[in-house]
C-alpha atoms as a PDB file:
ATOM      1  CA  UNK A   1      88.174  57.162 165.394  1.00  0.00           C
ATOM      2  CA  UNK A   2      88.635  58.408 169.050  1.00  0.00           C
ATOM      3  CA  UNK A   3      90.297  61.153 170.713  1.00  0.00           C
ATOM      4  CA  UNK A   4      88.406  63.945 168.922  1.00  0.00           C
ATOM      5  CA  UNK A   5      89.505  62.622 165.699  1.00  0.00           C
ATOM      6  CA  UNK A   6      88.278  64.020 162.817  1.00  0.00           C
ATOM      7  CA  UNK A   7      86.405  61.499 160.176  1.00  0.00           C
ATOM      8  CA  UNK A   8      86.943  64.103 157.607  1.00  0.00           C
ATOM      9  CA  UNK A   9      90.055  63.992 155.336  1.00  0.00           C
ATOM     10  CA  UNK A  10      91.747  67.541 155.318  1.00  0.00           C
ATOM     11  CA  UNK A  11      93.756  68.303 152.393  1.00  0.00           C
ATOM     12  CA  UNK A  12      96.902  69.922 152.467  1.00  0.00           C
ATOM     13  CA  UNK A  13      97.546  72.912 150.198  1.00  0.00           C
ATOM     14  CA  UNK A  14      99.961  74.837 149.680  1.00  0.00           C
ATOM     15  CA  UNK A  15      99.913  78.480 147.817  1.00  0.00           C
ATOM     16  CA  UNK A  16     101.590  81.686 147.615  1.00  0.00           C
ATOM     17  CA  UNK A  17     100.293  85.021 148.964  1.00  0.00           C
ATOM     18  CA  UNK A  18     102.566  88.023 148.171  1.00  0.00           C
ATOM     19  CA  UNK A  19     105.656  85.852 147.868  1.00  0.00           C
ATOM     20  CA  UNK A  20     105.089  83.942 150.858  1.00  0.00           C
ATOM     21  CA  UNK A  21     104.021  80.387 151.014  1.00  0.00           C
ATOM     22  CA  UNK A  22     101.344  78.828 153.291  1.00  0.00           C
ATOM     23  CA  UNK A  23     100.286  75.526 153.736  1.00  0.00           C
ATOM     24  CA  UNK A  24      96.628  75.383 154.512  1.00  0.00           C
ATOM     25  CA  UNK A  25      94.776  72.174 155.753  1.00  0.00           C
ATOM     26  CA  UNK A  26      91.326  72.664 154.660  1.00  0.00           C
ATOM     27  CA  UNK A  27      88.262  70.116 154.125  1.00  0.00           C
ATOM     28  CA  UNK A  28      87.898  72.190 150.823  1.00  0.00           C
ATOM     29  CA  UNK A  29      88.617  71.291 147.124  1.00  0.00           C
ATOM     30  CA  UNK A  30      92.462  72.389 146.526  1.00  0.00           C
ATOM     31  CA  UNK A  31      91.174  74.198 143.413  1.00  0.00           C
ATOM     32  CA  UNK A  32      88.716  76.370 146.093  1.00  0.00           C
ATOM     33  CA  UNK A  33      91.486  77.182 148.161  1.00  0.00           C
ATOM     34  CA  UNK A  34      93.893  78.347 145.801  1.00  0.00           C
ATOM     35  CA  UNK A  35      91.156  80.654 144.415  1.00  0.00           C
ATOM     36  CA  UNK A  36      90.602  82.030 147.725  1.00  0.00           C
ATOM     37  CA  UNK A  37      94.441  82.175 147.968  1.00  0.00           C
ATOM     38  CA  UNK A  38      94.353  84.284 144.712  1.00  0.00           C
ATOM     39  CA  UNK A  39      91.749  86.442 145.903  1.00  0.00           C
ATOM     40  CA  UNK A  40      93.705  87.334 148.771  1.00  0.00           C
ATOM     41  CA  UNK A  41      96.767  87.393 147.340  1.00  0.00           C
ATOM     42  CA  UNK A  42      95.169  90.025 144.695  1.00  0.00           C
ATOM     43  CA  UNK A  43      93.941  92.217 147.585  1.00  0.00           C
ATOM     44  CA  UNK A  44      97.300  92.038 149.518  1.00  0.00           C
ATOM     45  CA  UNK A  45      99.240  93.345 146.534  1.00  0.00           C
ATOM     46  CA  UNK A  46      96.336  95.656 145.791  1.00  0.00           C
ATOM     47  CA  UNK A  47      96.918  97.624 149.059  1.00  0.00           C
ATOM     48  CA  UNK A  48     100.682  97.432 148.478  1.00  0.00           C
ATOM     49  CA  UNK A  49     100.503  98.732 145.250  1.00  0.00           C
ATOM     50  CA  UNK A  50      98.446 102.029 146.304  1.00  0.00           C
ATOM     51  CA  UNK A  51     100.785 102.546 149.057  1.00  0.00           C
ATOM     52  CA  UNK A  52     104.320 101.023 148.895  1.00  0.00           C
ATOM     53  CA  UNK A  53     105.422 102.216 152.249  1.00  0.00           C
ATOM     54  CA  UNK A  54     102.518 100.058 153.946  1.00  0.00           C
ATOM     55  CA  UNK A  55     103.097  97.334 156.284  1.00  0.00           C
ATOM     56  CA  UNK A  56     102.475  93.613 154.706  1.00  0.00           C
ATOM     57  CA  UNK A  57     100.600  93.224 158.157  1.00  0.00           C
ATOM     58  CA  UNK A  58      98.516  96.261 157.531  1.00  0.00           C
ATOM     59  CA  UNK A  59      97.903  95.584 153.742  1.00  0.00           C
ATOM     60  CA  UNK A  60      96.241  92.115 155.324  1.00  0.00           C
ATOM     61  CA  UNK A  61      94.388  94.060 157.090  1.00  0.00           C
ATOM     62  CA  UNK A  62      92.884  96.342 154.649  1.00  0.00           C
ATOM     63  CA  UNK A  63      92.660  93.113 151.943  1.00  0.00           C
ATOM     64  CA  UNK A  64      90.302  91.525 155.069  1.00  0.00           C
ATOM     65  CA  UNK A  65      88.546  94.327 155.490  1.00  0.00           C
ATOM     66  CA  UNK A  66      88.023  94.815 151.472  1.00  0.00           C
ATOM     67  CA  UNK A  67      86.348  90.946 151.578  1.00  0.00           C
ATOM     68  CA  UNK A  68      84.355  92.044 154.375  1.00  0.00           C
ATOM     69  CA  UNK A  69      82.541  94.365 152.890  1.00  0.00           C
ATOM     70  CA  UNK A  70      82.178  92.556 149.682  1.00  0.00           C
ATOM     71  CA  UNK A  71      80.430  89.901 151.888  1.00  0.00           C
ATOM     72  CA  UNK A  72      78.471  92.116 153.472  1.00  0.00           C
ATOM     73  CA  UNK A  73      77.225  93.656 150.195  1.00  0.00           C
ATOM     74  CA  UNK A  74      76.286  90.115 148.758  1.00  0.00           C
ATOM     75  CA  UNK A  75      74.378  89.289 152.096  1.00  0.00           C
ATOM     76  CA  UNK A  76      72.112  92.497 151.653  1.00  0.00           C
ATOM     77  CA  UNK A  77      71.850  91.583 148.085  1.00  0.00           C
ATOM     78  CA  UNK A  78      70.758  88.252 148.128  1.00  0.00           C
ATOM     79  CA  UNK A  79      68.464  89.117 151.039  1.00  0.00           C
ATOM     80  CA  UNK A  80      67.158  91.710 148.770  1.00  0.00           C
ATOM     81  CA  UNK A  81      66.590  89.391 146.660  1.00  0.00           C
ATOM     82  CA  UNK A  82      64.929  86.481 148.764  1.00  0.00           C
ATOM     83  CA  UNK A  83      62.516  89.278 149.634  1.00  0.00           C
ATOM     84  CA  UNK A  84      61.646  90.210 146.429  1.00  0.00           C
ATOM     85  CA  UNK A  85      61.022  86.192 145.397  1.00  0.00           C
ATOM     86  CA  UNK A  86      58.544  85.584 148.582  1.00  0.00           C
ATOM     87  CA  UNK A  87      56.673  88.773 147.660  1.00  0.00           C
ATOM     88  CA  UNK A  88      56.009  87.355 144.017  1.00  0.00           C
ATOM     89  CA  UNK A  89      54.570  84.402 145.343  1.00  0.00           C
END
């Protein structure tokens, strides 16, 4: 394959995220990206639902920024915890 072309096959999935579809193209499982789709999708509606008034565009936002810090807060945990399994040792 030339031209840049990728040798990996990139499924095409579509899913729904507050009543709008997307079609991602992702190296991923289809099952993994709809369950990040969900996950989004929960946090979208989420936002919405404790303020109506807000922007879809802004409830993104805030549903990014939600996943964010979830990450964040696994990363210190699991560092946490690689520390604590070198020091028994």
């Amino acid at each position: 394959m030339g031209d840049g072309e990728s040798r990996t096959t990139k499924n095409r999935v579509t899913v729904g995220i507050v009543d709008e579809e997307y079609t991602i193209r992702a190296d991923a499982d289809p099952e993994y990206v709809r369950l990040l789709a969900k996950a989004v999708d929960e946090r979208v509606r989420a936002a919405l639902a404790a303020n109506p008034r807000l922007a879809r565009s802004r409830a993104a936002i805030l549903a990014c920024l939600s996943l964010a810090d979830e990450l964040e807060k696994l990363k210190a945990r699991y560092d946490e915890l690689m520390r604590m399994v070198e020091e028994a040792r």
